[in-house]
C-alpha atoms as a PDB file:
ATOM      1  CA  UNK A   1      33.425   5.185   7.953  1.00  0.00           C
ATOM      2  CA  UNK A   2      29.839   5.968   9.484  1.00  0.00           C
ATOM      3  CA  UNK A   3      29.768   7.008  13.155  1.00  0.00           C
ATOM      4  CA  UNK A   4      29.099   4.442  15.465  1.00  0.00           C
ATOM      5  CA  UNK A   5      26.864   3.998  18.470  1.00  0.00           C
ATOM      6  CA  UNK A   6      27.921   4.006  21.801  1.00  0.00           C
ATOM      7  CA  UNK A   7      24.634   4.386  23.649  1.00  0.00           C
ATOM      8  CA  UNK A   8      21.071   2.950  23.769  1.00  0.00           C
ATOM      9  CA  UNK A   9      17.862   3.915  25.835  1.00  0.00           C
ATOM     10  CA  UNK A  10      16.458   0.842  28.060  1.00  0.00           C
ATOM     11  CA  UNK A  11      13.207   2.146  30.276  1.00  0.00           C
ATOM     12  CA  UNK A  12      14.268   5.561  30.132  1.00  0.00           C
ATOM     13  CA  UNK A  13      17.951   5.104  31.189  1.00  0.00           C
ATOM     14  CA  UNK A  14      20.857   5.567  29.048  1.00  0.00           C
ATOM     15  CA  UNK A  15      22.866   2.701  29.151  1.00  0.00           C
ATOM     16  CA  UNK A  16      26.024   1.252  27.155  1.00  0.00           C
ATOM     17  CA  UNK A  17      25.218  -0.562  23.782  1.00  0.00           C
ATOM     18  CA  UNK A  18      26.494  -3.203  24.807  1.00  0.00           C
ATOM     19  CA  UNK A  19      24.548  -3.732  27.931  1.00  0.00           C
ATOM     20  CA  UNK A  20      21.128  -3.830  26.530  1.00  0.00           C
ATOM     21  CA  UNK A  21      18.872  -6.850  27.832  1.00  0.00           C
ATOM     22  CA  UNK A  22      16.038  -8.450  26.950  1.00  0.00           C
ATOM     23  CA  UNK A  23      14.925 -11.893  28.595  1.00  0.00           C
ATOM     24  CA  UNK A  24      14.899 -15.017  25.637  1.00  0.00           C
ATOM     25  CA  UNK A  25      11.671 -15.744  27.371  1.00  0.00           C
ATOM     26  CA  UNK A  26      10.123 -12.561  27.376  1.00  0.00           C
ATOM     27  CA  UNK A  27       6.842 -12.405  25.137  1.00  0.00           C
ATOM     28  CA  UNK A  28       8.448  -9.761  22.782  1.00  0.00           C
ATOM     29  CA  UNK A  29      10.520 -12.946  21.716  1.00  0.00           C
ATOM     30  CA  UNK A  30       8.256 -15.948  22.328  1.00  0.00           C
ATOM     31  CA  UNK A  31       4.964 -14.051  20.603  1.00  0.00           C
ATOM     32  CA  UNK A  32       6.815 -11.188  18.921  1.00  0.00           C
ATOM     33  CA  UNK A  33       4.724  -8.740  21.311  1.00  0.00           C
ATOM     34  CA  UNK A  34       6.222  -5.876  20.499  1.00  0.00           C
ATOM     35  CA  UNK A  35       5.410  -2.242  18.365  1.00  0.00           C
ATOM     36  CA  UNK A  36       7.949  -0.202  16.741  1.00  0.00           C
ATOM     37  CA  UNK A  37       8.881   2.990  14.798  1.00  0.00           C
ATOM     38  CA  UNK A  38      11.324   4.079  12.664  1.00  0.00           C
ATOM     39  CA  UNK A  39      12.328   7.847  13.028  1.00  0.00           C
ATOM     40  CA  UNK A  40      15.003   9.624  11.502  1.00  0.00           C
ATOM     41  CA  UNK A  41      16.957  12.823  12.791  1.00  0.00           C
ATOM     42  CA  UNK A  42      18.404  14.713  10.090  1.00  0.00           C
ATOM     43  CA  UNK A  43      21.553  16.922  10.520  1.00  0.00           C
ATOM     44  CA  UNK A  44      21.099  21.171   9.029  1.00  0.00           C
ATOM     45  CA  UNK A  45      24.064  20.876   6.280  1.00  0.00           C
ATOM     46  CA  UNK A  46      24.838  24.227   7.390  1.00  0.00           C
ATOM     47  CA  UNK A  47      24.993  24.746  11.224  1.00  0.00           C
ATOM     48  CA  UNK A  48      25.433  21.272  11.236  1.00  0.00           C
ATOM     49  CA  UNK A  49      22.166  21.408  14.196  1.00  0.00           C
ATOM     50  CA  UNK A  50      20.078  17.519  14.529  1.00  0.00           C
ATOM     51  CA  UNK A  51      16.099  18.014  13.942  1.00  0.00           C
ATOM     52  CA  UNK A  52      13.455  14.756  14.467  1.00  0.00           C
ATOM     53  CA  UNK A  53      10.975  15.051  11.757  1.00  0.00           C
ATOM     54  CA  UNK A  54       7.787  14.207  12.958  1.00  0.00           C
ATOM     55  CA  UNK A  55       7.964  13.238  15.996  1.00  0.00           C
ATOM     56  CA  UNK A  56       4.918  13.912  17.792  1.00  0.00           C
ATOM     57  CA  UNK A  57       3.149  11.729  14.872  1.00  0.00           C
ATOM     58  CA  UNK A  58       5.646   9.188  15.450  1.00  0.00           C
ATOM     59  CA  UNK A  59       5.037   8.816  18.757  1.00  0.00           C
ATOM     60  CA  UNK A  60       0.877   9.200  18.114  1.00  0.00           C
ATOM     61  CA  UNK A  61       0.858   6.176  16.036  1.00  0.00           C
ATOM     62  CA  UNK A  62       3.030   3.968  18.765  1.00  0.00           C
ATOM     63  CA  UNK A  63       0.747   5.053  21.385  1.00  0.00           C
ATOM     64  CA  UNK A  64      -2.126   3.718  19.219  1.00  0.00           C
ATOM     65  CA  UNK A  65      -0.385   0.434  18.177  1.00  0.00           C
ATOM     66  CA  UNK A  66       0.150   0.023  21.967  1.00  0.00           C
ATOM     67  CA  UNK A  67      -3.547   0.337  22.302  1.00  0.00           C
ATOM     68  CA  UNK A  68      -4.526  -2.199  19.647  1.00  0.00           C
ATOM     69  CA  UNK A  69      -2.226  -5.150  21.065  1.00  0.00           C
ATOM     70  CA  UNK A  70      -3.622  -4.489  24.564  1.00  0.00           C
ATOM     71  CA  UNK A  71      -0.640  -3.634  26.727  1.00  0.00           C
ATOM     72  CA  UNK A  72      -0.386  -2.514  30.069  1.00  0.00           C
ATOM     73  CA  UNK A  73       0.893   0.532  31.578  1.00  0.00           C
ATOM     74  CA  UNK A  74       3.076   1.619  28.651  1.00  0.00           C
ATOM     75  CA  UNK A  75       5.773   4.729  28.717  1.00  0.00           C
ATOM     76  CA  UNK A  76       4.464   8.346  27.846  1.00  0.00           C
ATOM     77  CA  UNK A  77       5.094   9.947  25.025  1.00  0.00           C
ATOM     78  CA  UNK A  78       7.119  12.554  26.775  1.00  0.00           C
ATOM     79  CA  UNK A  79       9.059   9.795  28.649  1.00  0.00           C
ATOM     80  CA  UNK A  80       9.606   8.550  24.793  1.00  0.00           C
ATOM     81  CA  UNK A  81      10.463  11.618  23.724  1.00  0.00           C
ATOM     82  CA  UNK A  82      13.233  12.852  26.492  1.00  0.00           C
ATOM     83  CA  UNK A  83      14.865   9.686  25.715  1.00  0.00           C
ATOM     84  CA  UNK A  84      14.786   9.651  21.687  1.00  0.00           C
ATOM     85  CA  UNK A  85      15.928  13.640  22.404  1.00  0.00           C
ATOM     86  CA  UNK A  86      18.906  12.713  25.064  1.00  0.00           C
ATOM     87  CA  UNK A  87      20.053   9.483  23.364  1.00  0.00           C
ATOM     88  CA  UNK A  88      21.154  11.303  19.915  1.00  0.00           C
ATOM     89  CA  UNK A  89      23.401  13.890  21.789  1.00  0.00           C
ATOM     90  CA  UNK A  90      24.994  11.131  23.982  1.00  0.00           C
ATOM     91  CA  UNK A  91      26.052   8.972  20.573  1.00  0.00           C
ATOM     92  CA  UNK A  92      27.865  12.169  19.038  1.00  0.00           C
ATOM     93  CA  UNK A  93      26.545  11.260  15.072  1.00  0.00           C
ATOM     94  CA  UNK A  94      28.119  12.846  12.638  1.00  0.00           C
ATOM     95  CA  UNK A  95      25.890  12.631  10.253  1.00  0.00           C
ATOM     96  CA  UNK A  96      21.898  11.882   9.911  1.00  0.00           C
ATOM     97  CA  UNK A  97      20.540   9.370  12.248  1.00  0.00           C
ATOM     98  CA  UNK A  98      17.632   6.245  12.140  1.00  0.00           C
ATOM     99  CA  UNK A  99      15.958   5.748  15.679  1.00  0.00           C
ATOM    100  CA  UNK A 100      14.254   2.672  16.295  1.00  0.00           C
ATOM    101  CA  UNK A 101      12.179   2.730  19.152  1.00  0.00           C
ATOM    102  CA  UNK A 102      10.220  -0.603  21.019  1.00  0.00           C
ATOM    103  CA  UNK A 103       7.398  -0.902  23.273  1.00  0.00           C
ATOM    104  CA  UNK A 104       7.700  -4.421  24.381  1.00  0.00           C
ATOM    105  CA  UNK A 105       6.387  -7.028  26.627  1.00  0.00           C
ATOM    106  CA  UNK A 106       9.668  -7.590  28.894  1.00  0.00           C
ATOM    107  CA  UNK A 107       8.556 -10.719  31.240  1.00  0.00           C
ATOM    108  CA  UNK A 108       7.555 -14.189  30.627  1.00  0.00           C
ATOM    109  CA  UNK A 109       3.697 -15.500  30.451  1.00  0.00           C
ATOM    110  CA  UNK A 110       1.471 -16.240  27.927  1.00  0.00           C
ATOM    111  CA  UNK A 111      -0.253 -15.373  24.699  1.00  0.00           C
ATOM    112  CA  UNK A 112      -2.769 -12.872  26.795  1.00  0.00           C
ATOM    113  CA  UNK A 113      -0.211 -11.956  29.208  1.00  0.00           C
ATOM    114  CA  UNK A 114      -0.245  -7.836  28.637  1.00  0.00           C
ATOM    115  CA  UNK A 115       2.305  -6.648  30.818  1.00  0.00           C
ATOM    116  CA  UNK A 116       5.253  -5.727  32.205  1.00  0.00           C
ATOM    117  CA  UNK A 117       5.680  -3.255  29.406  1.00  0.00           C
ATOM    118  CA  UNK A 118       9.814  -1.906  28.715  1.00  0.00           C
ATOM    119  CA  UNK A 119      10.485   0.213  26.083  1.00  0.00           C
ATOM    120  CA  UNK A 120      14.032   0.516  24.140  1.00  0.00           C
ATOM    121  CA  UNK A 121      15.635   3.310  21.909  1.00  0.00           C
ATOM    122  CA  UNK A 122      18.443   2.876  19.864  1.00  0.00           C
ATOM    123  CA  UNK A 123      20.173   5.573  17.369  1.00  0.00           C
ATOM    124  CA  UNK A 124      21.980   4.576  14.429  1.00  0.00           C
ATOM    125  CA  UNK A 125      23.682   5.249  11.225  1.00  0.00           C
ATOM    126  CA  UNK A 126      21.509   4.332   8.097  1.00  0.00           C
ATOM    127  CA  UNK A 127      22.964   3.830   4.686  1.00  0.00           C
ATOM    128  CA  UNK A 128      20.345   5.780   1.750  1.00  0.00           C
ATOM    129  CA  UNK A 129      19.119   3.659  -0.613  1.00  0.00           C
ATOM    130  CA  UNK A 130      20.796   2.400  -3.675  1.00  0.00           C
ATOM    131  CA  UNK A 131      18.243   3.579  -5.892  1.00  0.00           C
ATOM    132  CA  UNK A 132      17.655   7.047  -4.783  1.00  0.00           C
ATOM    133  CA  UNK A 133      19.258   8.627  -7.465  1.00  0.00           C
ATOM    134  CA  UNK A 134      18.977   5.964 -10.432  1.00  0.00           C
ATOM    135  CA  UNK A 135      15.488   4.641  -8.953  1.00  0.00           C
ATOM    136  CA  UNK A 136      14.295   0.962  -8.186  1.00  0.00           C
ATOM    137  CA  UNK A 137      13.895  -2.053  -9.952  1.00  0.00           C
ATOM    138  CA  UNK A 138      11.133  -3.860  -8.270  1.00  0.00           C
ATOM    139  CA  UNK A 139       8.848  -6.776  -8.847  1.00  0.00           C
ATOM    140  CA  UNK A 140       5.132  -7.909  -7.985  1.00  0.00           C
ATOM    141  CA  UNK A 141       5.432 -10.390  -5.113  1.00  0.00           C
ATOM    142  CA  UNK A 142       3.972 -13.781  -5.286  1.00  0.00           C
ATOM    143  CA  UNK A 143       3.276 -13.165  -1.191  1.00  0.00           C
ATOM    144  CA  UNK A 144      -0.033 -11.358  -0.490  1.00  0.00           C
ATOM    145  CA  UNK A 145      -0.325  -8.702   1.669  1.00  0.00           C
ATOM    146  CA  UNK A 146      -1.178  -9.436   5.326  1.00  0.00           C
ATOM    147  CA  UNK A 147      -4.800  -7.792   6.140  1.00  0.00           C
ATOM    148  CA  UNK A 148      -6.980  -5.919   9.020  1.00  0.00           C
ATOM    149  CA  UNK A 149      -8.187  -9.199   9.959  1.00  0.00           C
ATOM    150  CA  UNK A 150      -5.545 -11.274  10.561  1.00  0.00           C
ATOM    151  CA  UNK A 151      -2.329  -9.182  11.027  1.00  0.00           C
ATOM    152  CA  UNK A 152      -3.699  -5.662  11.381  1.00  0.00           C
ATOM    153  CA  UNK A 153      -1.068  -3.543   9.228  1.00  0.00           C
ATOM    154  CA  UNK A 154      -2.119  -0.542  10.739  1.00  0.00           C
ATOM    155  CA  UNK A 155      -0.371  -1.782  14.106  1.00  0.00           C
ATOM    156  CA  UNK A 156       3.470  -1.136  13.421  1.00  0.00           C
ATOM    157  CA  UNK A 157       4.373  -4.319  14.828  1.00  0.00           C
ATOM    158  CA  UNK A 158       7.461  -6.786  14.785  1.00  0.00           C
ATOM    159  CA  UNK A 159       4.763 -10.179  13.634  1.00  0.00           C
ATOM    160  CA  UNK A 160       3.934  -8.298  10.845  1.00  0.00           C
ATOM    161  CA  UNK A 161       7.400  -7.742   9.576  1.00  0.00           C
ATOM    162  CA  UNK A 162       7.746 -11.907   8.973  1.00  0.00           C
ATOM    163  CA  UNK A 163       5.623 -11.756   6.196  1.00  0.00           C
ATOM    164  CA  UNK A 164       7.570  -8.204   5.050  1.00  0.00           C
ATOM    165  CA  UNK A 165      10.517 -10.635   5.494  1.00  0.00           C
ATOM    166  CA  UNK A 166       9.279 -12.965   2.746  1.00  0.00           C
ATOM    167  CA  UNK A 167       8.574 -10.362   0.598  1.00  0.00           C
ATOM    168  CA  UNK A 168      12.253  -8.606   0.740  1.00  0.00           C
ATOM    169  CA  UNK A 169      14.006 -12.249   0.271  1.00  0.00           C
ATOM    170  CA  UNK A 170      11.897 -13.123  -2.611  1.00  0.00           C
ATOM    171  CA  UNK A 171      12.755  -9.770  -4.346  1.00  0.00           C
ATOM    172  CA  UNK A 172      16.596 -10.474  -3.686  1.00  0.00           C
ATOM    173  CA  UNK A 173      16.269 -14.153  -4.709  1.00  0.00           C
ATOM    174  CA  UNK A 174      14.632 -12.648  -8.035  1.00  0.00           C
ATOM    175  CA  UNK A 175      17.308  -9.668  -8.654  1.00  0.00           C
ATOM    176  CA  UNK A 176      15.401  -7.042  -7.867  1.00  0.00           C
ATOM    177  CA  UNK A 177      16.110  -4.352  -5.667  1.00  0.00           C
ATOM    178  CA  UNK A 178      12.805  -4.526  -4.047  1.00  0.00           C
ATOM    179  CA  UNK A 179       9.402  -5.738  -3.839  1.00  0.00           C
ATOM    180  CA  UNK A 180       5.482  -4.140  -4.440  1.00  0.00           C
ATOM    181  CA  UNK A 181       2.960  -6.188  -2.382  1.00  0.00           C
ATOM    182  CA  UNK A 182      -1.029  -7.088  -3.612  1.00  0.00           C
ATOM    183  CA  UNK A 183      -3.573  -7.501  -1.060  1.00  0.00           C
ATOM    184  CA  UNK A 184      -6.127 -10.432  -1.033  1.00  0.00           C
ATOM    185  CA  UNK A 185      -8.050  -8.335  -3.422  1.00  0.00           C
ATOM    186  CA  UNK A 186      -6.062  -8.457  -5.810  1.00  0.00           C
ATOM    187  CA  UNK A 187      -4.923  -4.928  -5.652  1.00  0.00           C
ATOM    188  CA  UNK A 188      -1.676  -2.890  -5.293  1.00  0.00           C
ATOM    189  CA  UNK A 189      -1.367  -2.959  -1.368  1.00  0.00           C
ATOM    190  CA  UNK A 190       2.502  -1.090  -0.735  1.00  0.00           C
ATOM    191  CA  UNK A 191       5.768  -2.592  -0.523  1.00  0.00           C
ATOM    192  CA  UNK A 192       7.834  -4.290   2.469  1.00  0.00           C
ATOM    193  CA  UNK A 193       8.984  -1.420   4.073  1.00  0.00           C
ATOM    194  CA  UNK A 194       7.108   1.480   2.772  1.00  0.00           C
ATOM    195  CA  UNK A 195       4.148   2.879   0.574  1.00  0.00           C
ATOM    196  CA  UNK A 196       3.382   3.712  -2.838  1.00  0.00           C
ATOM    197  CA  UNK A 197       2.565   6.694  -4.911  1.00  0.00           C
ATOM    198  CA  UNK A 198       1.676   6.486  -8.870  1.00  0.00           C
ATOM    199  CA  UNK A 199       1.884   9.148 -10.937  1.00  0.00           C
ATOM    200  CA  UNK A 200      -0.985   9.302 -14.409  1.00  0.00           C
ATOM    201  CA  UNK A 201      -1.480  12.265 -16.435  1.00  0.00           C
ATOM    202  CA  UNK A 202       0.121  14.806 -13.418  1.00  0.00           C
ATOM    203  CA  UNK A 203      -1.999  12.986 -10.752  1.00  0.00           C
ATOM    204  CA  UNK A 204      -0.726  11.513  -7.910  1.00  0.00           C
ATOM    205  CA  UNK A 205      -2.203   8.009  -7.193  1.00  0.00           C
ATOM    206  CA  UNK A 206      -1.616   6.338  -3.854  1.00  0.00           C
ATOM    207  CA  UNK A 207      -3.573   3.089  -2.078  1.00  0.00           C
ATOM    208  CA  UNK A 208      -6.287   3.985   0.115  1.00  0.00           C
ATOM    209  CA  UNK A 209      -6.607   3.026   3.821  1.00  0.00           C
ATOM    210  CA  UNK A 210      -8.591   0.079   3.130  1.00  0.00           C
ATOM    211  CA  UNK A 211      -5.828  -1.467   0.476  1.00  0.00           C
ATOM    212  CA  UNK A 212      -3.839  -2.983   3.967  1.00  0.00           C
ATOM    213  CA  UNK A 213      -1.157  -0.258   4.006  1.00  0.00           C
ATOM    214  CA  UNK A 214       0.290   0.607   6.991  1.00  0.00           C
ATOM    215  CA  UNK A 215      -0.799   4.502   7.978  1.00  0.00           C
ATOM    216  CA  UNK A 216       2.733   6.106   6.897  1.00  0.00           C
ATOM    217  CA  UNK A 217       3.604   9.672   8.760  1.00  0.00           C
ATOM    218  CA  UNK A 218       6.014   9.987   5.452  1.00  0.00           C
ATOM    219  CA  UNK A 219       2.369   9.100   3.266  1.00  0.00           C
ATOM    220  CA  UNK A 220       0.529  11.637   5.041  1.00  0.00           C
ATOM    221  CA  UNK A 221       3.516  14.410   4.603  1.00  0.00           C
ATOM    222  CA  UNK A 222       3.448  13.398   1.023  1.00  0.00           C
ATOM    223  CA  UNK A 223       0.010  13.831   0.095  1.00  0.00           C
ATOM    224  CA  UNK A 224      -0.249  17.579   2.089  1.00  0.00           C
ATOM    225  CA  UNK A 225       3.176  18.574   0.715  1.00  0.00           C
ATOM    226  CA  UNK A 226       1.673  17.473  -3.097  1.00  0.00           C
ATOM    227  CA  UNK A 227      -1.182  19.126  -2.478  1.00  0.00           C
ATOM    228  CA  UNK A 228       0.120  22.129  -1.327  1.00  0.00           C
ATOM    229  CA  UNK A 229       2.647  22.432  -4.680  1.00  0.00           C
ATOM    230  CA  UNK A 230      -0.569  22.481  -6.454  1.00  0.00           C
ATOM    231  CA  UNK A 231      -0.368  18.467  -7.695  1.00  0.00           C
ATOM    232  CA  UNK A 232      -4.049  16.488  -7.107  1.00  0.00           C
ATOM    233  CA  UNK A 233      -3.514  13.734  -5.210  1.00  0.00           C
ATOM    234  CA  UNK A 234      -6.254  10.833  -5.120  1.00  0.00           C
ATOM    235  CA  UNK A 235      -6.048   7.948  -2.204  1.00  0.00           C
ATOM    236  CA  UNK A 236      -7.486   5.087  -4.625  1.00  0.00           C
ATOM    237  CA  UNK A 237      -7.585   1.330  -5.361  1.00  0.00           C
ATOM    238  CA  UNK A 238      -4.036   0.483  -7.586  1.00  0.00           C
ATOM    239  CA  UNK A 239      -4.365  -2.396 -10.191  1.00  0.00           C
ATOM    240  CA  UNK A 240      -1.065  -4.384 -11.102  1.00  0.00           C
ATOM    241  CA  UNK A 241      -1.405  -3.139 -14.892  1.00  0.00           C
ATOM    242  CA  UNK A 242      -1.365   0.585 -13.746  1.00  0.00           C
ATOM    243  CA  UNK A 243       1.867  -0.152 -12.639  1.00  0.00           C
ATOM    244  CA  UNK A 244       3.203  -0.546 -16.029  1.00  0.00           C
ATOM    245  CA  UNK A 245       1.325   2.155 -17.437  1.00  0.00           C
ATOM    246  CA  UNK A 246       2.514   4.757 -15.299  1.00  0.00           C
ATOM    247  CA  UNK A 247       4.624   7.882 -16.282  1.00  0.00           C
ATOM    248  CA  UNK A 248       6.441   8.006 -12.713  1.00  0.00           C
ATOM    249  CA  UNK A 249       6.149   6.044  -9.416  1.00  0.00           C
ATOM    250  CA  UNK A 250       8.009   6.594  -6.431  1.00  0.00           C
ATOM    251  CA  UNK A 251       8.169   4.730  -2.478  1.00  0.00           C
ATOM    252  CA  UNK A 252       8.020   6.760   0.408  1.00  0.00           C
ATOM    253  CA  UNK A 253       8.768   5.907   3.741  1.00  0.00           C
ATOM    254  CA  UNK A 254      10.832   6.742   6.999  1.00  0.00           C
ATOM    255  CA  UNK A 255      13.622   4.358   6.202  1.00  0.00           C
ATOM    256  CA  UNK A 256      13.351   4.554   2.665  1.00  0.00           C
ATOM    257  CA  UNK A 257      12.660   8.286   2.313  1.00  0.00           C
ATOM    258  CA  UNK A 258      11.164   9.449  -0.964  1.00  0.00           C
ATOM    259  CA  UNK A 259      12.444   6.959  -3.876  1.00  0.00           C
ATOM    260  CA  UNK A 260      11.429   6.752  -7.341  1.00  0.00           C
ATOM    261  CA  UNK A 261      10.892   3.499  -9.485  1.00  0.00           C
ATOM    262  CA  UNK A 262      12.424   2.878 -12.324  1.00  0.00           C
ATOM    263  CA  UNK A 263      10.790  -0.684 -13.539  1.00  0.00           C
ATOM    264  CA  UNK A 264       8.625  -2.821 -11.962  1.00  0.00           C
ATOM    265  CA  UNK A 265       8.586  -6.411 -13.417  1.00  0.00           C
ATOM    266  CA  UNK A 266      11.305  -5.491 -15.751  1.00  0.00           C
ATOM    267  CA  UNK A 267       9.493  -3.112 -17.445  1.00  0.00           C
ATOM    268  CA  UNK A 268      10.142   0.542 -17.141  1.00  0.00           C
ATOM    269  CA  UNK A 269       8.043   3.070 -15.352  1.00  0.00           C
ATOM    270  CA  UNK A 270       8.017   5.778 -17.978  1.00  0.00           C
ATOM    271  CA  UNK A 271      11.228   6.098 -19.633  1.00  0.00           C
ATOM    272  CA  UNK A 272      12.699   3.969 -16.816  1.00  0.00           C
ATOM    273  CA  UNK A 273      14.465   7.293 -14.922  1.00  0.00           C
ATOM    274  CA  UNK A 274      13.152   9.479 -12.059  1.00  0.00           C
ATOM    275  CA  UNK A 275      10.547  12.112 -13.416  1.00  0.00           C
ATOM    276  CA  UNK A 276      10.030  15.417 -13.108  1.00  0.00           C
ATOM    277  CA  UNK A 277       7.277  14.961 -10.014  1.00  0.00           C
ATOM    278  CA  UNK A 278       8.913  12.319  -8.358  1.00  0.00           C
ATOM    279  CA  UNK A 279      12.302  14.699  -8.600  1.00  0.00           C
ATOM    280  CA  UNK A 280      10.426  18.133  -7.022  1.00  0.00           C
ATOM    281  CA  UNK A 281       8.674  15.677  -4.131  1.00  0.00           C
ATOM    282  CA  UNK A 282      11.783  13.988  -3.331  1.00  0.00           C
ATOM    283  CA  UNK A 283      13.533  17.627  -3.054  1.00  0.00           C
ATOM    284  CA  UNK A 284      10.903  19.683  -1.249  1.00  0.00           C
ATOM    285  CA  UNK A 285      11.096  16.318   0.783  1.00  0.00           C
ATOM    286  CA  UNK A 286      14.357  16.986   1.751  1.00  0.00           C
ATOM    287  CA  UNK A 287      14.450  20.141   2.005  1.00  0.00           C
ATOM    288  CA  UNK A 288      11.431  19.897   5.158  1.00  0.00           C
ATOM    289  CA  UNK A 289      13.352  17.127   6.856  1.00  0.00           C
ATOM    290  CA  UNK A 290      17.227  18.939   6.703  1.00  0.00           C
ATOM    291  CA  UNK A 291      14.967  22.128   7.555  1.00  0.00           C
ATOM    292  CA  UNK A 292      16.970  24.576   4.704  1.00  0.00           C
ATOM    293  CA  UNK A 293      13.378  25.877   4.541  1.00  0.00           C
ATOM    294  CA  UNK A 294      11.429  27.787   6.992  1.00  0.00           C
ATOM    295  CA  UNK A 295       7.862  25.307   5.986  1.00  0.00           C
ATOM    296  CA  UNK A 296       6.779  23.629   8.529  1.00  0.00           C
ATOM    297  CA  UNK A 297       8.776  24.244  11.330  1.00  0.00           C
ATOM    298  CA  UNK A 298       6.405  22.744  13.474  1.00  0.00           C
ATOM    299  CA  UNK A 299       7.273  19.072  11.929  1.00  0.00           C
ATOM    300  CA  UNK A 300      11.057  19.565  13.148  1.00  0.00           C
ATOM    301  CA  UNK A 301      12.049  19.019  16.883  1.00  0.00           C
ATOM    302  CA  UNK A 302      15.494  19.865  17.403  1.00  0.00           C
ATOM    303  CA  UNK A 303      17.842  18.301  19.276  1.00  0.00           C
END
């Protein structure tokens, strides 16, 4: 049975689970005015020590959704950090953890009402993903992708997850395990919850900036770890057809981690098993986030 929690962070005090609050008439529930991320904390299978990967970019790319939707007097990212860093200890996991943390608008008002700003942490157990051994089965959404001007996905927040909400019930209504997303262009955008990598003739293909993605810390470790392991890696436009043509594809993402695809519209990606790319990512991958190598150290907090 996974460890529960006992704990949560609410404006920088530790309080019980159970006595988290948030007004039903606070904007981050009537307008959804809220930013998010999802971090993970992995345990060392050998001294058994907890490690954030990535926080500091994390906590960058909050600060900068928090910019974007305007609010006022948000936390620090030290405050952030003390609490994320206190919270896990206080919740005695026994195993790796998924932290969720909110910047919110706590009180009442209306659509350009930017403030009082709260801020929540909470520190869970998080199941891996079905397919990260076999792979996925995923299809081409009907949904488009939401875009820069409309729903900016660059901002990491809650409104955008509605149409990422679509997306994932669609896929389950369909049988598949999971969903890839186009943008209004036409072109492979990423998938609900996290991004896309192809893999042609040894090169790593992922969407560019401009193809609506969200601006993934686990994209970005992806494409330096690649390149450092000697692999080219090209940030592109993605056509739906490439998809079938591929020899591997793989997701990457916080939640998700590094996953590879096994079929996309029901037919297979390659020979329809994880390949030999996707398999040496997905293990130097974990590898930097357990920290059972010495490689960038400086991407692991501890605890």
């Amino acid at each position: 049975m996974a460890w529960q929690a006992k704990f949560m962070v609410q404006n920088g005090r530790i309080i019980p689970w159970e006595d988290g609050r948030i007004h039903p008439h606070a904007l981050a529930i009537t307008y959804a005015a809220s930013v998010f991320e999802g971090i993970r904390a992995y345990r060392h299978p050998q001294t058994g020590a907890y490690s954030v990967f990535r926080l500091k970019e994390h906590l960058e790319r909050i600060m900068q959704g928090v910019k974007i939707m305007r609010f006022e007097n948000p936390p620090t990212m030290a405050e952030m950090e003390r609490g994320i860093l206190d919270l896990i200890p206080k919740n005695e996991p026994d195993d790796d953890v998924y932290i969720r943390l909110q910047v919110l608008v706590e009180g009442p008002g209306t659509q350009v009402t930017r403030g009082p700003t709260g801020w929540t942490v909470v520190a869970i157990p998080r199941e891996r993903s079905p397919g990260f051994s076999r792979g996925l089965n995923l299809g081409v959404s009907s949904w488009t992708r939401i875009s820069d001007n409309s729903m900016p996905p660059r901002v990491k927040a809650a409104a955008n997850y509605h149409a990422s909400r679509f997306v994932s019930m669609q896929a389950k209504a369909d049988g598949y395990d999971g969903a890839l997303i186009l943008n209004s262009q036409g072109k492979v955008s990423e998938g609900p919850g996290a991004c896309l990598f192809v893999i042609r003739d040894g090169r790593l293909l992922t969407p560019h900036r401009g193809s609506d993605i969200l601006e993934s810390v686990t994209r970005t470790t992806v494409i330096q770890v690649a390149r450092e392991m000697g692999y080219t890696v090209e940030e592109t436009t993605i056509d739906r057809t490439e998809l079938y043509v591929a020899d591997e594809a793989f997701m990457c993402g916080t939640g998700q981690e590094l996953v590879p695809i096994a079929s996309v519209d029901r037919l297979p990606v390659g020979d329809g098993k994880p390949g030999p790319i996707a398999s040496a990512l997905q293990a130097k991958y974990e590898a930097l986030v357990r920290g059972t190598t010495n490689e960038h150290a400086e991407w692991r907090t501890a605890v």
